[in-house]
C-alpha atoms as a PDB file:
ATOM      1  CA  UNK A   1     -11.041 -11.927  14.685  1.00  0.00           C
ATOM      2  CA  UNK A   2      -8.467 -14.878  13.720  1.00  0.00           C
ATOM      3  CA  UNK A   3      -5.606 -14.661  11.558  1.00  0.00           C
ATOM      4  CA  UNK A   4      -7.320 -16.141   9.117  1.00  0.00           C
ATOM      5  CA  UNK A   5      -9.767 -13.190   8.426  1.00  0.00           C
ATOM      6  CA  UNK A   6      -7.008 -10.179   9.217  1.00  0.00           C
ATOM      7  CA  UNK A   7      -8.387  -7.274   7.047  1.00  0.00           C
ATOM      8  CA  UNK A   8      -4.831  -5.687   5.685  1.00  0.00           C
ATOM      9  CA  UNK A   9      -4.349  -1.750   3.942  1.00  0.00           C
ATOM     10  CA  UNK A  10      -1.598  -1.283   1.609  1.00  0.00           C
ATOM     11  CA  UNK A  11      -0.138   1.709   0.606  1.00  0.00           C
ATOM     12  CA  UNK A  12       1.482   2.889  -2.523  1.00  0.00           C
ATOM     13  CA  UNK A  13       3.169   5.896  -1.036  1.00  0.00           C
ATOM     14  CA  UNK A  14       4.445   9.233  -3.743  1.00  0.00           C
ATOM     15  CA  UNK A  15       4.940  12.792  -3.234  1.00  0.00           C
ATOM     16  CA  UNK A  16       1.861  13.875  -4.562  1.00  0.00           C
ATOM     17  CA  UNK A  17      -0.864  11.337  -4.050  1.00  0.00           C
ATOM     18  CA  UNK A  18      -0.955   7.932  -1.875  1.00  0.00           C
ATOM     19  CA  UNK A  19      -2.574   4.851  -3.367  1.00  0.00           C
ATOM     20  CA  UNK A  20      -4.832   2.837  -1.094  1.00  0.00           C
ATOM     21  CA  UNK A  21      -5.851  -1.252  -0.991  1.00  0.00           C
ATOM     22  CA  UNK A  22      -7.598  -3.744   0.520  1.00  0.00           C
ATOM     23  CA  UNK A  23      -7.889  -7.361   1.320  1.00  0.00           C
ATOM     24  CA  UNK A  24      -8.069  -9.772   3.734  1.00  0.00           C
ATOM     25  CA  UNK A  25      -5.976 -13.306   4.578  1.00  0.00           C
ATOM     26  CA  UNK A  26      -8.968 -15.106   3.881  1.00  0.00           C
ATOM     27  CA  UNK A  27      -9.992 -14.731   0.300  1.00  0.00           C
ATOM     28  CA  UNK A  28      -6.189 -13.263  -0.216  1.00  0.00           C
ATOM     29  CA  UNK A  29      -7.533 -10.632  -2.621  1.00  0.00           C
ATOM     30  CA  UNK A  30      -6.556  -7.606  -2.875  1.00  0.00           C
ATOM     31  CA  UNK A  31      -8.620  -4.758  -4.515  1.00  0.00           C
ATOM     32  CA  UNK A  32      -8.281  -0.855  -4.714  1.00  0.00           C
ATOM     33  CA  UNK A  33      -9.507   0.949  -2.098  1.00  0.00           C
ATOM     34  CA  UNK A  34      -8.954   5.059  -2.484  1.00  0.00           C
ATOM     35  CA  UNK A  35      -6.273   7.952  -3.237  1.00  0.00           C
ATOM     36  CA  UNK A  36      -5.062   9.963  -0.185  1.00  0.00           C
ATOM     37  CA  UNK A  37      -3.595  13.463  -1.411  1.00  0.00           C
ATOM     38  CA  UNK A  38      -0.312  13.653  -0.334  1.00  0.00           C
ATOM     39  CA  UNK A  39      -0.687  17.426   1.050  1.00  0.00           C
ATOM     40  CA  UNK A  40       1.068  17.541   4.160  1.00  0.00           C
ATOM     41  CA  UNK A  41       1.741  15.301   6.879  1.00  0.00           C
ATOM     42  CA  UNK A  42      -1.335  16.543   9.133  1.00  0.00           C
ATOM     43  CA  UNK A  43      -3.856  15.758   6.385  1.00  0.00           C
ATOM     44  CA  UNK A  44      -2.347  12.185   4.850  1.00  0.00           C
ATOM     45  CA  UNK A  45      -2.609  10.957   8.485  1.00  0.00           C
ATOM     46  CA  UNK A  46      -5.920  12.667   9.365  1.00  0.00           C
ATOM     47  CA  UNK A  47      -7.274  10.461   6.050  1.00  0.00           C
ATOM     48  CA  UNK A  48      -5.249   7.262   6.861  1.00  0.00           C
ATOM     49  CA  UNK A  49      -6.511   7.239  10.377  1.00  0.00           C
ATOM     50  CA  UNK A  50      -9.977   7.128   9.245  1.00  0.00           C
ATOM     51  CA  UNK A  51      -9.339   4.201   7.075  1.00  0.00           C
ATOM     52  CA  UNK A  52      -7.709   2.462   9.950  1.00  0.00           C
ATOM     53  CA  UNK A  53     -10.949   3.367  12.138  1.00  0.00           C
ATOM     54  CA  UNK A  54     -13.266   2.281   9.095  1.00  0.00           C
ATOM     55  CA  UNK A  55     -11.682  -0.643   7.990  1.00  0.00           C
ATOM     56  CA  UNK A  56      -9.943  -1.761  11.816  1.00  0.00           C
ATOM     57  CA  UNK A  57      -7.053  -3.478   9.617  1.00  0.00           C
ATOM     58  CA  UNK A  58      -4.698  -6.119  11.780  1.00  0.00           C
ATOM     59  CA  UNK A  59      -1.526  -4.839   9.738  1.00  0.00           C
ATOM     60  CA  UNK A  60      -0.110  -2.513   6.810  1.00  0.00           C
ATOM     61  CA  UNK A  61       1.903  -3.295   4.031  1.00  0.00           C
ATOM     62  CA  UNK A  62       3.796  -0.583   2.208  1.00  0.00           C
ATOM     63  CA  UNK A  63       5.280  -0.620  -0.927  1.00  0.00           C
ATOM     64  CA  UNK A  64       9.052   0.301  -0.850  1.00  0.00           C
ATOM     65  CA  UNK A  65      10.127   1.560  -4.318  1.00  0.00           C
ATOM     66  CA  UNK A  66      13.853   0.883  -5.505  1.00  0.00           C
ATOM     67  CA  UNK A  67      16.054   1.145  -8.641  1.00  0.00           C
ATOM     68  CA  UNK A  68      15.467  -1.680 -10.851  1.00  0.00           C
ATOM     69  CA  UNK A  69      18.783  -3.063  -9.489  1.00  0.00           C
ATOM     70  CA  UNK A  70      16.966  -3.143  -5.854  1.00  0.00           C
ATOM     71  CA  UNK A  71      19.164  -0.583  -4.730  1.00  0.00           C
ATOM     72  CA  UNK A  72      17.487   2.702  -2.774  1.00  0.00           C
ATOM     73  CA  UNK A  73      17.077   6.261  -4.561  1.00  0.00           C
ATOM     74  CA  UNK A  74      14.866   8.616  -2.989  1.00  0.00           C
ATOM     75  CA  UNK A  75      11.715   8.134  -2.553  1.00  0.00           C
ATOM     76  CA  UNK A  76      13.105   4.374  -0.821  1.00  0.00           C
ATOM     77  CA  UNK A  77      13.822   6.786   2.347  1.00  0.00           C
ATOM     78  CA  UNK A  78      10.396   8.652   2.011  1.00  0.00           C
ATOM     79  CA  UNK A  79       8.404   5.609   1.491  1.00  0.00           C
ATOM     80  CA  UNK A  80      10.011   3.364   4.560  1.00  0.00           C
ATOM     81  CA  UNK A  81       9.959   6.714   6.790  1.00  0.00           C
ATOM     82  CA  UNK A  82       6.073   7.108   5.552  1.00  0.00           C
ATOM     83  CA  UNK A  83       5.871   3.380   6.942  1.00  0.00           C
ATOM     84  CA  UNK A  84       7.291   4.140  10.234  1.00  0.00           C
ATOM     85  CA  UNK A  85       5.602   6.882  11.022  1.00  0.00           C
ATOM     86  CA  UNK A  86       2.106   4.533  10.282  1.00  0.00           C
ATOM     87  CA  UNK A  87       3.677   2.256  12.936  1.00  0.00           C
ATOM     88  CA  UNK A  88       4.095   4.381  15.304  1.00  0.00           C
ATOM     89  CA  UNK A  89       0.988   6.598  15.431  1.00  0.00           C
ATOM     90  CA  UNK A  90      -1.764   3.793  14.808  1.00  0.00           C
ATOM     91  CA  UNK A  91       0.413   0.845  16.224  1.00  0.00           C
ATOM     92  CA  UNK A  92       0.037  -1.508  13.658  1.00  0.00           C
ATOM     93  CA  UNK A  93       2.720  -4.088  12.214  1.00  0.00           C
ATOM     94  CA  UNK A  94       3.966  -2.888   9.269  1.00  0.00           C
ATOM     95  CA  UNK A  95       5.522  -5.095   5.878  1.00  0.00           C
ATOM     96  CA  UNK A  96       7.382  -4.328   3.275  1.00  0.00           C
ATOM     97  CA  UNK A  97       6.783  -5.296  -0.247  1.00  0.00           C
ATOM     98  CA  UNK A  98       9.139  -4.684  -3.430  1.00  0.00           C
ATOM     99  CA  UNK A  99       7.138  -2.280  -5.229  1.00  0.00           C
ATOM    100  CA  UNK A 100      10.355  -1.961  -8.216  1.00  0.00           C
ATOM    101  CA  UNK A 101       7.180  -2.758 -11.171  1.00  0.00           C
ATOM    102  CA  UNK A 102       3.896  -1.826  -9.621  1.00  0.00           C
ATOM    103  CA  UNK A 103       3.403   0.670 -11.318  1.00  0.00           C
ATOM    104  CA  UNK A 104       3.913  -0.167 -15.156  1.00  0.00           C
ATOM    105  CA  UNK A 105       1.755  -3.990 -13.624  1.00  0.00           C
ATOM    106  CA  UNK A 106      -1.012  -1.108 -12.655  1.00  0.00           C
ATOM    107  CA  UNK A 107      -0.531   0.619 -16.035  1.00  0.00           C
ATOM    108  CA  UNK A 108      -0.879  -2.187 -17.701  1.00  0.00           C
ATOM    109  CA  UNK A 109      -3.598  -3.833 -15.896  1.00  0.00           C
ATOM    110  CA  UNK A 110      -5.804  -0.714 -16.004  1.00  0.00           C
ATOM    111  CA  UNK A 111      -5.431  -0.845 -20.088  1.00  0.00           C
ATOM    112  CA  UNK A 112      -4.300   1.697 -22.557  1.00  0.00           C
ATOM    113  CA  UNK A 113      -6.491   4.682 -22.654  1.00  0.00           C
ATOM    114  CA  UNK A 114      -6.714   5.006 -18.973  1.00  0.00           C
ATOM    115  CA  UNK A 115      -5.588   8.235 -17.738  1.00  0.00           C
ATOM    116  CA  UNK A 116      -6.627   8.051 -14.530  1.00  0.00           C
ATOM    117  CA  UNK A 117      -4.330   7.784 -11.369  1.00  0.00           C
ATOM    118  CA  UNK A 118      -2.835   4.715 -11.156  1.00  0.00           C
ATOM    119  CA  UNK A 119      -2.020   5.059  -7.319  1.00  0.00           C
ATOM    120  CA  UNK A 120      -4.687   2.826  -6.193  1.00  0.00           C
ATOM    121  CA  UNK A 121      -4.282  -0.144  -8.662  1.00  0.00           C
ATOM    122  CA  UNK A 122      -0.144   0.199  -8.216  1.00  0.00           C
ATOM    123  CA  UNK A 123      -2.131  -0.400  -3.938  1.00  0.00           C
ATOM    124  CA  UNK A 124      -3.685  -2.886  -5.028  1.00  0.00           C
ATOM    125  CA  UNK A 125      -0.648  -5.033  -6.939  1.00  0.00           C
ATOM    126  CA  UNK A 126       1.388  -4.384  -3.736  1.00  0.00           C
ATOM    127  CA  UNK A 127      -0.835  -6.224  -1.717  1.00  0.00           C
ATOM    128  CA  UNK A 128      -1.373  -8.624  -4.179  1.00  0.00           C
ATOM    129  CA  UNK A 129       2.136  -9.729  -4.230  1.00  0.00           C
ATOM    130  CA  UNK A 130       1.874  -9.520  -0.327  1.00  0.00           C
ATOM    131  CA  UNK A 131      -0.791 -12.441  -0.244  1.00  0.00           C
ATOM    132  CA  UNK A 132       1.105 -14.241  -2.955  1.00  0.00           C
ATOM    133  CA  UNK A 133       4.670 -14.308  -1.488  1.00  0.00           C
ATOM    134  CA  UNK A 134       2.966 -14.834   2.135  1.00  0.00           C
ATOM    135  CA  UNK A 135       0.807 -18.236   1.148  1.00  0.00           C
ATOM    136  CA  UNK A 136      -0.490 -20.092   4.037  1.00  0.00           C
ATOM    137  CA  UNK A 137       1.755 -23.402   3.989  1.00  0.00           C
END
């Protein structure tokens, strides 16, 4: 497979629930994928590492949420620890991608009304932004 067809998975990483996307550097689209439930370490991986075999992505992004100012709070470390550990048990590169507004873009790009979990749409904006601030030159 080229570059120009890598298949990438972002993540939208939280305590509770982990927000999955998809796309690839060729249409540069990203779309929502799935929700992991964040239950404990053995199960989150046991689900990623299916949609690492299923998918066979090149690279990961992961969304690294900070205070509006950019500086870390806590979930920062949780979020960039989540990432490392994905780099070291499936050994794929991972990115980091300012996540500071995903989810308010995912709130309001779902609509008012929606109740739903926005984990996979704030995914999906992460990657997004991925494709957009990586253009090909």
């Amino acid at each position: 497979m080229s570059d120009a067809q890598a298949t990438l998975l972002a993540f939208d990483y939280g305590e509770r629930r982990i927000g999955v996307a998809i796309g690839n550097t060729l249409l540069r689209q990203a779309r929502p994928l799935t929700i992991i439930a964040n239950l404990n370490r053995e199960t989150r991986f046991a689900e990623v590492g299916a949609l690492i075999s299923a998918w066979q992505p090149t690279a990961l992004v992961v969304g690294l949420p900070t205070h509006p100012d950019g500086t870390p709070h806590a979930m920062t470390q949780q979020a960039r620890r989540f990432g490392n550990q994905l780099n070291g048990r499936f050994n794929l590169p991972v990115t980091w991608v300012d996540e500071r507004y995903s989810s308010v873009a995912a709130s309001s790009a779902l609509g008012p009304g929606h109740n739903g979990p926005l984990d996979a749409e704030a995914a999906r904006i992460i990657l997004q932004q991925y494709f957009d601030e990586h253009a090909p030159h």
